[in-house]
N, C-alpha and C. Protein backbone atom coordinates (compact mmCIF):
# COMPACT_ATOMS: atom_id res chain seq x y z
N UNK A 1 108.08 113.62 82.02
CA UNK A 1 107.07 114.31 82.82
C UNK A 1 105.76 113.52 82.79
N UNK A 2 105.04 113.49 84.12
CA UNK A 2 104.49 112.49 83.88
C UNK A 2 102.76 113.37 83.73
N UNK A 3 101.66 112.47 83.00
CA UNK A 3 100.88 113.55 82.46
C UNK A 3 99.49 112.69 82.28
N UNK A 4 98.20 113.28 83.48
CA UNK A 4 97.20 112.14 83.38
C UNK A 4 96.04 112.95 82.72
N UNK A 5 95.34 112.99 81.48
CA UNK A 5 94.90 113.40 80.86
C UNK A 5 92.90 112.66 80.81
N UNK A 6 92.50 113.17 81.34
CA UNK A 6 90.61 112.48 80.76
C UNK A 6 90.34 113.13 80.20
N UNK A 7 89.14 112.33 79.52
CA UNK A 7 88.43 112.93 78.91
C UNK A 7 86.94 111.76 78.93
N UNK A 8 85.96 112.50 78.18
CA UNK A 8 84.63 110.99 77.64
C UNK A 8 83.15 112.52 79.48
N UNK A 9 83.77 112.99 79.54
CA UNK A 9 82.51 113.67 80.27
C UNK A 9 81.66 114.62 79.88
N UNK A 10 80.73 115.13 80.05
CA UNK A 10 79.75 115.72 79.67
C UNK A 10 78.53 115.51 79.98
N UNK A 11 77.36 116.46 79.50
CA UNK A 11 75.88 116.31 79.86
C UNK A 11 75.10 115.18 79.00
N UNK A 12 74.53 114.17 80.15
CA UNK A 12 74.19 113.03 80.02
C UNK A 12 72.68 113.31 80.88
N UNK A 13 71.56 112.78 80.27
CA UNK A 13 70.19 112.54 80.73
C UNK A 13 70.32 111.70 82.16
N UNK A 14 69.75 111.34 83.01
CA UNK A 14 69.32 110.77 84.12
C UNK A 14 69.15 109.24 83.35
N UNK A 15 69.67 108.07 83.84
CA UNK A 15 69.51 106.86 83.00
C UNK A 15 70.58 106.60 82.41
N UNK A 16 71.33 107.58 81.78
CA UNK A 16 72.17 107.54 80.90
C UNK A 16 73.28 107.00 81.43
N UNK A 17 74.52 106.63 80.15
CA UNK A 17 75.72 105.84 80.99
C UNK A 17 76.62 106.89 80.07
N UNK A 18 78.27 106.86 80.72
CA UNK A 18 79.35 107.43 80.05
C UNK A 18 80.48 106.45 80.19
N UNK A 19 81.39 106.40 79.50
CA UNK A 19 82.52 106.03 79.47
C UNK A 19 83.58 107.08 79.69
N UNK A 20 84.14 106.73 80.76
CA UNK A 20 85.27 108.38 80.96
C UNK A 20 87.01 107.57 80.67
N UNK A 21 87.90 108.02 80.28
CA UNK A 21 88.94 108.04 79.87
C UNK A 21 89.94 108.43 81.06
N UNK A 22 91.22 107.71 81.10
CA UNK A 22 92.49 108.52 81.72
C UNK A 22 93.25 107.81 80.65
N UNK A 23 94.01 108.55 80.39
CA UNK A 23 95.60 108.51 79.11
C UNK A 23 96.76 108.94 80.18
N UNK A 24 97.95 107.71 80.61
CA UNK A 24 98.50 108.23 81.53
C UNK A 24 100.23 108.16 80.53
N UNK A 25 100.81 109.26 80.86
CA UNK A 25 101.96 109.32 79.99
C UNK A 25 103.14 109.85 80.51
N UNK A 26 104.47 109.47 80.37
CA UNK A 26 105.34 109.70 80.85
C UNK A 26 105.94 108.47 82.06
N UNK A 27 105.52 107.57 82.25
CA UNK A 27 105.66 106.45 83.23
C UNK A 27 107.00 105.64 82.75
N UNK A 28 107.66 105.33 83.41
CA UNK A 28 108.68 104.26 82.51
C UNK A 28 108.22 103.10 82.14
N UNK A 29 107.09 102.61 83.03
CA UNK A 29 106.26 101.22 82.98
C UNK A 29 104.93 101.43 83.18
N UNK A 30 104.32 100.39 83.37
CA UNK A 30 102.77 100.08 83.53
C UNK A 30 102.37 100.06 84.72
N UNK A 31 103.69 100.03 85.68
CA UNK A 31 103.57 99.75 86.74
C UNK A 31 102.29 100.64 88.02
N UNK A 32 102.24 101.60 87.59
CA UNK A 32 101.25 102.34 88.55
C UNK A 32 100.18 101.88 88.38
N UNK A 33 99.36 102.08 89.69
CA UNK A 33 97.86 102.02 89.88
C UNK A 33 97.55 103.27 89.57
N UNK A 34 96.20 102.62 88.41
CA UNK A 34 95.52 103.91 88.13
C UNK A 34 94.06 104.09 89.02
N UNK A 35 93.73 105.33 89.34
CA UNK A 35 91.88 105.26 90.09
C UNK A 35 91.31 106.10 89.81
N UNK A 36 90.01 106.61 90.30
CA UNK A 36 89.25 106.84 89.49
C UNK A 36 88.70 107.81 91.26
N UNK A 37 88.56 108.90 90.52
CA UNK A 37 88.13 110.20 91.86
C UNK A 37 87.08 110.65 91.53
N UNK A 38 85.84 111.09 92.47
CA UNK A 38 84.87 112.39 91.96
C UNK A 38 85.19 113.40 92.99
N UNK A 39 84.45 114.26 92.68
CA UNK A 39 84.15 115.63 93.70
C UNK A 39 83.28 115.74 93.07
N UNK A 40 81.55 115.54 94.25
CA UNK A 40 80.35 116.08 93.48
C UNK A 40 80.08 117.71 94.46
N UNK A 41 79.04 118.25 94.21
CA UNK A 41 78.84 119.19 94.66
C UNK A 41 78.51 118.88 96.48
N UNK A 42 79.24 119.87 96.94
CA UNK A 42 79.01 120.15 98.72
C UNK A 42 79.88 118.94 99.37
N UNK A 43 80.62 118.27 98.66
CA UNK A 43 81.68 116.86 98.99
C UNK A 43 82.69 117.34 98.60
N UNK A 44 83.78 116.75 99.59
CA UNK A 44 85.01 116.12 99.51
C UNK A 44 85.27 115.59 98.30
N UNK A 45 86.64 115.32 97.61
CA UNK A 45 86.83 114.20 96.28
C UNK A 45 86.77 112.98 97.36
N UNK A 46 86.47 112.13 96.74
CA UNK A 46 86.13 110.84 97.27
C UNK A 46 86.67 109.86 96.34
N UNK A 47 86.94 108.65 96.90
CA UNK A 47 87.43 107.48 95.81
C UNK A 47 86.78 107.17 95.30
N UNK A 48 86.44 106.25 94.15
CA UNK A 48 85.76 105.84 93.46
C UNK A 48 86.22 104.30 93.02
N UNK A 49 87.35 104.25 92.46
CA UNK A 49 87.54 102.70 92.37
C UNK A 49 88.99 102.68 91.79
N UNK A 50 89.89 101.70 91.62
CA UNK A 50 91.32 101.49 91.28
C UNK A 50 91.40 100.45 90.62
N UNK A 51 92.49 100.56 89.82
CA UNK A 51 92.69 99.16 89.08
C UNK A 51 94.28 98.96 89.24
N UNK A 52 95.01 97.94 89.48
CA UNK A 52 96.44 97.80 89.72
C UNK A 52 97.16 97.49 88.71
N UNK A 53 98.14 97.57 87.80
CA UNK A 53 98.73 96.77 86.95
C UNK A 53 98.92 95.17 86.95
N UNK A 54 98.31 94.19 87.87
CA UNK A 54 98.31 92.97 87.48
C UNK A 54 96.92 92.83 87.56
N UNK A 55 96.18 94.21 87.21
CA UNK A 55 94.35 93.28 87.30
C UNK A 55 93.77 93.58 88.44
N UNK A 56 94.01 93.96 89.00
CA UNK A 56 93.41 93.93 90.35
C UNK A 56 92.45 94.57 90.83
N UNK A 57 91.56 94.62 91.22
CA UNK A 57 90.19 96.16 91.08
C UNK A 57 89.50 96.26 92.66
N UNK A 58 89.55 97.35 93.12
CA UNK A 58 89.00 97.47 94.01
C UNK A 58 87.38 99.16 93.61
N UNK A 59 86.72 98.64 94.63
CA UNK A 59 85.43 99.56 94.17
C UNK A 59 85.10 100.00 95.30
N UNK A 60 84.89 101.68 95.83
CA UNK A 60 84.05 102.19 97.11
C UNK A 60 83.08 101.66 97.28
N UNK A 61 82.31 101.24 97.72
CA UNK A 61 81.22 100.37 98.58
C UNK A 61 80.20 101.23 97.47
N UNK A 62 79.97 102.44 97.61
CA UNK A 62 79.03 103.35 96.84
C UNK A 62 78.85 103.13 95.47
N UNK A 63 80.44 102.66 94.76
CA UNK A 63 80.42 102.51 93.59
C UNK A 63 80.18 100.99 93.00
N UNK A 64 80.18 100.45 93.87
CA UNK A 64 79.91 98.57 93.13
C UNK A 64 78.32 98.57 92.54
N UNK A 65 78.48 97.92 91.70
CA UNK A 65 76.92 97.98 90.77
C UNK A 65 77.02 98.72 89.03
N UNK A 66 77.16 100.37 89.77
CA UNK A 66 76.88 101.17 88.53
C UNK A 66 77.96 101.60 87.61
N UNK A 67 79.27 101.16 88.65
CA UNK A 67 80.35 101.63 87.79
C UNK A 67 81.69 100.48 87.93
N UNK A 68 82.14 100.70 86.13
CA UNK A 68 83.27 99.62 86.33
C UNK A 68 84.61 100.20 85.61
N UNK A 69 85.22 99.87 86.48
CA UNK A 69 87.18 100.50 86.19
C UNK A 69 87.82 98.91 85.19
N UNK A 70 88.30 99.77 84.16
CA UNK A 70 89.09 98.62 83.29
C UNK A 70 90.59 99.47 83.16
N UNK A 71 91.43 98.77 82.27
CA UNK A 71 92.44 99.06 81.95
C UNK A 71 93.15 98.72 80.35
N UNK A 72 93.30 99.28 79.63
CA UNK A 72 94.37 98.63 78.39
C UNK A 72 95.84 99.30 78.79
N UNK A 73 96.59 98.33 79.40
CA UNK A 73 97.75 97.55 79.74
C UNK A 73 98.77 98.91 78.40
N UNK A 74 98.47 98.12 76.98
CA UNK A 74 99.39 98.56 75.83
C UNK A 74 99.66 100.16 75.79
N UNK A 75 97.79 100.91 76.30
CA UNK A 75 97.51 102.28 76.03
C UNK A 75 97.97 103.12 77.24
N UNK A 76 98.35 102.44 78.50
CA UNK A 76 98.53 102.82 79.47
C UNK A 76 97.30 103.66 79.67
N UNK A 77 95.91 103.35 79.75
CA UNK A 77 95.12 103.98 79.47
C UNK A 77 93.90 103.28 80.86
N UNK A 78 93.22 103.86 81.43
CA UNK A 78 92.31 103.63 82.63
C UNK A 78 90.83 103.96 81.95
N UNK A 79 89.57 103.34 82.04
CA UNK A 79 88.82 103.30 81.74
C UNK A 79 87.33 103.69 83.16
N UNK A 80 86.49 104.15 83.30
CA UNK A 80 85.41 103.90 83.83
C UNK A 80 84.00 103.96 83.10
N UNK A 81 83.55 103.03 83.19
CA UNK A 81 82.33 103.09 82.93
C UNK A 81 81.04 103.47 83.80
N UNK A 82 80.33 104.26 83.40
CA UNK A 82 79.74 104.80 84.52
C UNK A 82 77.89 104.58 84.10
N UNK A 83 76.96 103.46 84.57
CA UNK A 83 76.16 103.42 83.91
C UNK A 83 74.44 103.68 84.89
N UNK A 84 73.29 103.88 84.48
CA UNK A 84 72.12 104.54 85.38
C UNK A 84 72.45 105.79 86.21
N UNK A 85 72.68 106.39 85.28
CA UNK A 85 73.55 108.21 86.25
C UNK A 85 72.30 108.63 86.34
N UNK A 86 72.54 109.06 87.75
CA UNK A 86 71.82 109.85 88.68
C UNK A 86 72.08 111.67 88.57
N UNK A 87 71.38 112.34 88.79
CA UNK A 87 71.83 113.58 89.33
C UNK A 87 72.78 113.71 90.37
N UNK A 88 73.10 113.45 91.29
CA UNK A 88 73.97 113.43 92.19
C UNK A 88 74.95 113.01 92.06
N UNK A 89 75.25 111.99 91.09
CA UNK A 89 76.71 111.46 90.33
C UNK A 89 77.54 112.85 89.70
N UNK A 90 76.63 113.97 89.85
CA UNK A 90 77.26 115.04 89.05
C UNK A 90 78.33 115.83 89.84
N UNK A 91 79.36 116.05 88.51
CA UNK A 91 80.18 116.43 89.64
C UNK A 91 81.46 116.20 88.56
N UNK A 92 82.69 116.83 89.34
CA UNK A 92 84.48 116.07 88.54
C UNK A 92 84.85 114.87 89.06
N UNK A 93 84.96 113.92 87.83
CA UNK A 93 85.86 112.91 87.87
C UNK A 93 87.75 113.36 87.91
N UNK A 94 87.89 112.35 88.67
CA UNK A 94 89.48 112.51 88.34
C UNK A 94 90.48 111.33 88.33
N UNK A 95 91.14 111.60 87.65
CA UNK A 95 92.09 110.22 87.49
C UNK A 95 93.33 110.46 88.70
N UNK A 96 93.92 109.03 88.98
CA UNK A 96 94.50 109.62 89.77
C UNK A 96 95.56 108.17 89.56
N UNK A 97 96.88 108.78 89.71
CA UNK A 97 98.15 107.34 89.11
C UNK A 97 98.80 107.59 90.22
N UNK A 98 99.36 106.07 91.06
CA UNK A 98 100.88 106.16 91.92
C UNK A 98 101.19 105.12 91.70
N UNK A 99 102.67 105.58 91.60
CA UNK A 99 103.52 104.43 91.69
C UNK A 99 104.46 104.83 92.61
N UNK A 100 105.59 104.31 93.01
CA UNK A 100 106.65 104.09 93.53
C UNK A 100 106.90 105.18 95.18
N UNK A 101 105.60 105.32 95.50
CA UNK A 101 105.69 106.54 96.59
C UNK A 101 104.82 107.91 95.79
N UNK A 102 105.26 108.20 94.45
CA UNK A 102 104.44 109.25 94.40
C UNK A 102 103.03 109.25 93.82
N UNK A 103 102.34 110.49 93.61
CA UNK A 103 100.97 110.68 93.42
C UNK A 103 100.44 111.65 92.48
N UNK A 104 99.75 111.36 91.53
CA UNK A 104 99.54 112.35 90.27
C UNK A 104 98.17 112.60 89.77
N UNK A 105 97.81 113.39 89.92
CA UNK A 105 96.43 113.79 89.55
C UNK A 105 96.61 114.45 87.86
N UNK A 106 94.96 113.87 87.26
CA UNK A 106 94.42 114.72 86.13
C UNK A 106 93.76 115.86 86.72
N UNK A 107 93.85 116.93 85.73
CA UNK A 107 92.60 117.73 85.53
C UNK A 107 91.09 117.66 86.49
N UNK A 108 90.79 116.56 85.57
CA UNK A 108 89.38 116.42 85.86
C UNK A 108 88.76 116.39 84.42
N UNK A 109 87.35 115.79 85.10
CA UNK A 109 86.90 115.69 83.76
C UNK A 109 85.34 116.06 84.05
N UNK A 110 84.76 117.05 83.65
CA UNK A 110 83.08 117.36 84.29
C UNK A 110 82.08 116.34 83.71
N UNK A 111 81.24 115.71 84.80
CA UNK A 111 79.99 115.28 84.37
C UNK A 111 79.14 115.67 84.89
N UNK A 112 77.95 115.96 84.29
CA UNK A 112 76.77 116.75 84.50
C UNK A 112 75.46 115.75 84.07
N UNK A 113 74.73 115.31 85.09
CA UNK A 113 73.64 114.29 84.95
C UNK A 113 72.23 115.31 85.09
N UNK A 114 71.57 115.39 84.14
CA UNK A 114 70.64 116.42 84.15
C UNK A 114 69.60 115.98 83.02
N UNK A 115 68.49 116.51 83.11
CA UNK A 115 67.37 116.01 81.89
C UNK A 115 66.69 117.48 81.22
């Protein structure tokens, strides 16, 4: 069963940076692309950025600069770094894995940019 888990969100000052987490489990391989979703308030979820299993990274136009998608390969594990948060960055992150045709969402994970 396959199972995308974040975590690393919470209330962060204006300025501030987070590191958010996806733990993806149940995959037979490495093979899926993992990405990286928000939904801030009065929006749509929107993309945010992807990383492919050979490296590969793509970033929403919005997101190049302040935020960066990594990967550890071993942990099957997706990374974002999210750094100079704004108020309006506030909102659910979400992880999001496909491989082979299908599509799997986390939870979510709340961040709240506030002073």
């Amino acid at each position: 069963q396959v199972q995308l888990v974040e975590s690393g969100g919470g209330l962060v000052q204006p300025g501030g940076s987070l590191r958010l987490s996806c733990v993806a489990s149940g995959f037979p391989d490495s093979s899926a692309t993992l990405s990286w979703y928000r939904q801030v308030a009065g929006k749509e979820r929107e993309f945010v950025a992807l990383i492919q299993s050979n490296g590969a990274i793509n970033y929403a136009g919005s997101a190049k600069g302040r935020f960066t998608i990594s990967r550890e390969i071993a942990e099957n594990t997706a990374y974002l770094q999210v750094n100079s948060l704004k108020p309006e960055d506030t909102g659910v992150y979400y992880c999001n894995a496909r491989r082979t045709g299908s599509n799997y969402w986390g939870q979510g994970t709340q961040v709240t940019v506030s002073s």
